[in-house]
Structures are given as C-alpha cells and as structure tokens.
N, C-alpha and C. Protein backbone atom coordinates (compact mmCIF):
# COMPACT_ATOMS: atom_id res chain seq x y z
N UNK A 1 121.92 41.85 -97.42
CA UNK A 1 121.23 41.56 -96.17
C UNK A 1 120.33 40.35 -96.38
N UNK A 2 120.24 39.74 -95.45
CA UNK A 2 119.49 38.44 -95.72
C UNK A 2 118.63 38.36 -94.33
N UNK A 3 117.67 38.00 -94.69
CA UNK A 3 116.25 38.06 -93.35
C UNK A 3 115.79 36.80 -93.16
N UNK A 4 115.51 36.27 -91.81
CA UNK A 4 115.00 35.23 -91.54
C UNK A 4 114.21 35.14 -90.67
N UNK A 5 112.72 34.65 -90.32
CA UNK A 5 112.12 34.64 -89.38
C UNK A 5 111.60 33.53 -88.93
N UNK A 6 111.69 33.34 -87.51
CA UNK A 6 112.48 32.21 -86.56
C UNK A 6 111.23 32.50 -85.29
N UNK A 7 110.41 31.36 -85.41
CA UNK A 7 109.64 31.73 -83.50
C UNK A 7 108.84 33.09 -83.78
N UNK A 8 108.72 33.90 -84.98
CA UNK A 8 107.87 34.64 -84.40
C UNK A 8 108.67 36.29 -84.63
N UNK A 9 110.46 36.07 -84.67
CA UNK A 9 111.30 36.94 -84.52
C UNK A 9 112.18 37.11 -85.93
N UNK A 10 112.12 38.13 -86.63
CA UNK A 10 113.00 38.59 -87.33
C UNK A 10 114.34 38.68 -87.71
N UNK A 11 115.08 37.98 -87.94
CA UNK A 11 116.35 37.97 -87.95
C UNK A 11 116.98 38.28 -89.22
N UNK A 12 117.88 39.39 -88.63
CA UNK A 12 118.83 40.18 -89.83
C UNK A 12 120.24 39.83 -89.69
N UNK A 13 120.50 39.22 -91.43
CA UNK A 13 122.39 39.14 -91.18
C UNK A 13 123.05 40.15 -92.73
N UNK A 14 124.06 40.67 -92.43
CA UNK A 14 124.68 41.25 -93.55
C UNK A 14 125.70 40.34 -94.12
N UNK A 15 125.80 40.33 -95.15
CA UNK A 15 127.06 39.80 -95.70
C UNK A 15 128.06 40.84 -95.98
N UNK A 16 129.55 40.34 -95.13
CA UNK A 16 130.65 40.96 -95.43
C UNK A 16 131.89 39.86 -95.94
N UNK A 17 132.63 40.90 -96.10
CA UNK A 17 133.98 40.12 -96.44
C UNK A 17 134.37 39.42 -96.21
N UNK A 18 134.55 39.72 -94.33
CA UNK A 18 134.78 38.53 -93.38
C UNK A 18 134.19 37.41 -92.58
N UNK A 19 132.91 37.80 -93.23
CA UNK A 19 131.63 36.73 -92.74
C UNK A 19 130.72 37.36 -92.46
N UNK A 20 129.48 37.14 -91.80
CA UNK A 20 128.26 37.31 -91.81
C UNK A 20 127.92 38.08 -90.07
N UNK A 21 127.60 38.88 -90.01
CA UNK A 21 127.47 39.64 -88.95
C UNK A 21 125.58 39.66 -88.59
N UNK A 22 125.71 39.28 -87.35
CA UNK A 22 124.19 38.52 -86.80
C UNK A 22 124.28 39.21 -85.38
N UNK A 23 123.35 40.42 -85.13
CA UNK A 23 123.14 40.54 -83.58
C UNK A 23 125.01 40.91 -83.18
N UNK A 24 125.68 42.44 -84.18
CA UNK A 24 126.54 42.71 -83.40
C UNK A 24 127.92 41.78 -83.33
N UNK A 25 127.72 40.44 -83.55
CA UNK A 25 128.81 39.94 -83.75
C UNK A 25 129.10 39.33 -85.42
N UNK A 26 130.74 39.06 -85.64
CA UNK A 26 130.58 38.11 -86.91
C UNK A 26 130.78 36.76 -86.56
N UNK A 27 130.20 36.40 -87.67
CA UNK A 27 130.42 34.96 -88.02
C UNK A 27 131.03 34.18 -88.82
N UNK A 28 131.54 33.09 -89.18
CA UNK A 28 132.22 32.36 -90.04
C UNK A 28 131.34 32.02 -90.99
N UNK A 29 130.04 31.78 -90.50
CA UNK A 29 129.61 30.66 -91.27
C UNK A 29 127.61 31.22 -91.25
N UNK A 30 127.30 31.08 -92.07
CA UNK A 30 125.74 30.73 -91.75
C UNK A 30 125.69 29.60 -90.88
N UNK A 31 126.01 29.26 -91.26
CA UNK A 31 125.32 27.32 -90.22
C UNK A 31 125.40 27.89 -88.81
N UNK A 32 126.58 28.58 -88.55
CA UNK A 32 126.61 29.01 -87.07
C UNK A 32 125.31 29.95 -86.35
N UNK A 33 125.17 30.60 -87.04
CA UNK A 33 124.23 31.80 -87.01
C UNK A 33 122.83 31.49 -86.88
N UNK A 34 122.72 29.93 -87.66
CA UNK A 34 121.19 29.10 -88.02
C UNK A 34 121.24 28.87 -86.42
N UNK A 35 122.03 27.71 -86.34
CA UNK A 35 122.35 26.95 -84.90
C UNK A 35 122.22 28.49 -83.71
N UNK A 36 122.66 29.22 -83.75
CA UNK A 36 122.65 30.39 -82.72
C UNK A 36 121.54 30.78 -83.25
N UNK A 37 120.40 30.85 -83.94
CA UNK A 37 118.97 30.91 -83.82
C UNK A 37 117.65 30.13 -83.02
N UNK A 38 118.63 28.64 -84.00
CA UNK A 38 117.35 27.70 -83.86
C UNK A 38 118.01 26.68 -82.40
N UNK A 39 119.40 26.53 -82.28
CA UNK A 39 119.20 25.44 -80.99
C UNK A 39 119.84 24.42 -81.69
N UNK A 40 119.55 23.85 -83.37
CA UNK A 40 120.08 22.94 -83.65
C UNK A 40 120.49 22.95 -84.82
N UNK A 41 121.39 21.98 -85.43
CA UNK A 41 122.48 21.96 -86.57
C UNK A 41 121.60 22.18 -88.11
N UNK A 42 121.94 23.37 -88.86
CA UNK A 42 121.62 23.60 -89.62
C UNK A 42 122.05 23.87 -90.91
N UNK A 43 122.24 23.33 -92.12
CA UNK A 43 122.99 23.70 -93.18
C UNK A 43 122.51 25.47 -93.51
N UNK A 44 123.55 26.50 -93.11
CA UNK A 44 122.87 28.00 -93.08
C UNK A 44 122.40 28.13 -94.72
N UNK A 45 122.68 27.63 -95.56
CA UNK A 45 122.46 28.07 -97.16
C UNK A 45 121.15 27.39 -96.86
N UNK A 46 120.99 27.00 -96.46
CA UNK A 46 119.25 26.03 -96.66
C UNK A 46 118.60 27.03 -95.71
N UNK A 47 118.98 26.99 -94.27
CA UNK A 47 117.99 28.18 -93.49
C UNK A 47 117.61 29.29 -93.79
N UNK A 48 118.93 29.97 -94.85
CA UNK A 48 118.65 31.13 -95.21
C UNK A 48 117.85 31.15 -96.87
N UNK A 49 117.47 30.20 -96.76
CA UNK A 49 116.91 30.27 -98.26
C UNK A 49 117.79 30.39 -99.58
N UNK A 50 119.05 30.09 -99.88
CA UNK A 50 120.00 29.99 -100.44
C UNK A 50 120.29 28.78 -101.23
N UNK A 51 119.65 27.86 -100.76
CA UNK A 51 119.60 26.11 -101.46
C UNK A 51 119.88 26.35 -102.87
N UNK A 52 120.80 25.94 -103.52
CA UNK A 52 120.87 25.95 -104.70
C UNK A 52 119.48 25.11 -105.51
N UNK A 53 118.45 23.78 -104.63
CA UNK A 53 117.63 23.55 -105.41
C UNK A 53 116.72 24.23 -105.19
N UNK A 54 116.83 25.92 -104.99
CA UNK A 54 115.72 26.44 -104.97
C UNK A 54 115.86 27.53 -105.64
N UNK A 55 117.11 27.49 -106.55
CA UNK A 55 117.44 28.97 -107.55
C UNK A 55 116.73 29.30 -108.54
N UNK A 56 115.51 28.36 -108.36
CA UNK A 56 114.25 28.94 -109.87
C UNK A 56 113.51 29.38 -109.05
N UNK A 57 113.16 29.73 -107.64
CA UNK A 57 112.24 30.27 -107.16
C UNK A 57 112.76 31.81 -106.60
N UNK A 58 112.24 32.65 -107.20
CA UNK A 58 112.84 33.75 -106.86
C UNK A 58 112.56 34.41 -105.19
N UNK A 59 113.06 35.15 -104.40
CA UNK A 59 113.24 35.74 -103.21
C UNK A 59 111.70 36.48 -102.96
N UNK A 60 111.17 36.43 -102.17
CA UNK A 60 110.09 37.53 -101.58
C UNK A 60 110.72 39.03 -101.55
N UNK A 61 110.22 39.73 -101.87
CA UNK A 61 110.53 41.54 -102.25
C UNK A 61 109.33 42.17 -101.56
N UNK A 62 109.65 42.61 -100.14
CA UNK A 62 108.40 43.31 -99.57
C UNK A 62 108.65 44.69 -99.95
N UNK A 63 107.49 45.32 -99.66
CA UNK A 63 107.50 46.38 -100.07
C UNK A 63 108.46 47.88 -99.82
N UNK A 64 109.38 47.62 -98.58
CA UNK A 64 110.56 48.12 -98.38
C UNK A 64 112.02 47.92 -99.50
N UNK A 65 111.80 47.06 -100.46
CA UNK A 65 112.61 46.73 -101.17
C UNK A 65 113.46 45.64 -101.24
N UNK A 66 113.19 45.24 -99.62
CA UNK A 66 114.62 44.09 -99.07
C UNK A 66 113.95 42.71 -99.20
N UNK A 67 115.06 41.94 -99.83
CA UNK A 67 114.80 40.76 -99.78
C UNK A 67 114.57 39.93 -98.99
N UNK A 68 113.64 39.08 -98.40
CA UNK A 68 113.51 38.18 -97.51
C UNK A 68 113.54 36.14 -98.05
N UNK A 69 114.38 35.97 -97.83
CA UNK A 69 114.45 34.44 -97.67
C UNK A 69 114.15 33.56 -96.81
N UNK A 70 112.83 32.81 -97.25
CA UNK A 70 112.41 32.03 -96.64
C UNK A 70 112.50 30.38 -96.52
C-alpha cells in the first residue's frame, strides 16, 4: 500500500499484479493516478516517493504500521 497526501486529502493505492488500484478503479501506471490526483503530469515513482534518488532515505512508519511516502 502506498499513501499520499494531496490538498489536505489522503490518498491510498495498493499494488497489484495488474497495476495499481486508486479509488475502486485500476491503473496502469502511477503517473496516471498522480495526474488523476493532482491535475497535472507527474512522474508517479517521484509522487509516490519511490525516486530511486531517494533510496537512502527511508519511508515514514506511523504508528499504525503503514508506510507513508512522501
């Protein structure tokens, strides 16, 4: 599960097999899912906190257990 918060609003996506499921539907792609957040074109590995130049910084762990990427 990967968390993103956008405006104020929480946003939850799962990763599956067949792509990334956001609000009930799937998706192909993060980028799509960014863009169906934010309005505009987004590399999704970067929105979702996934950037490979950011793999020395480890994930936020709230106290529910789940990871949040910021």
């Amino acid at each position: 599960m990967l968390l993103r918060e956008w405006d104020g609003q929480s946003h939850r996506v799962t990763v599956m097999e067949s792509g990334f499921a956001w609000n009930g539907v799937i998706y192909g792609s993060l980028s799509r899912i960014a863009r169906e957040i934010t309005g505009t074109n987004w590399n999704g590995f970067v929105f979702f906190g996934l950037d490979q130049k950011q793999k020395d910084k480890p994930p936020e762990v709230r106290g529910n257990g789940k990871v949040f990427s910021s």
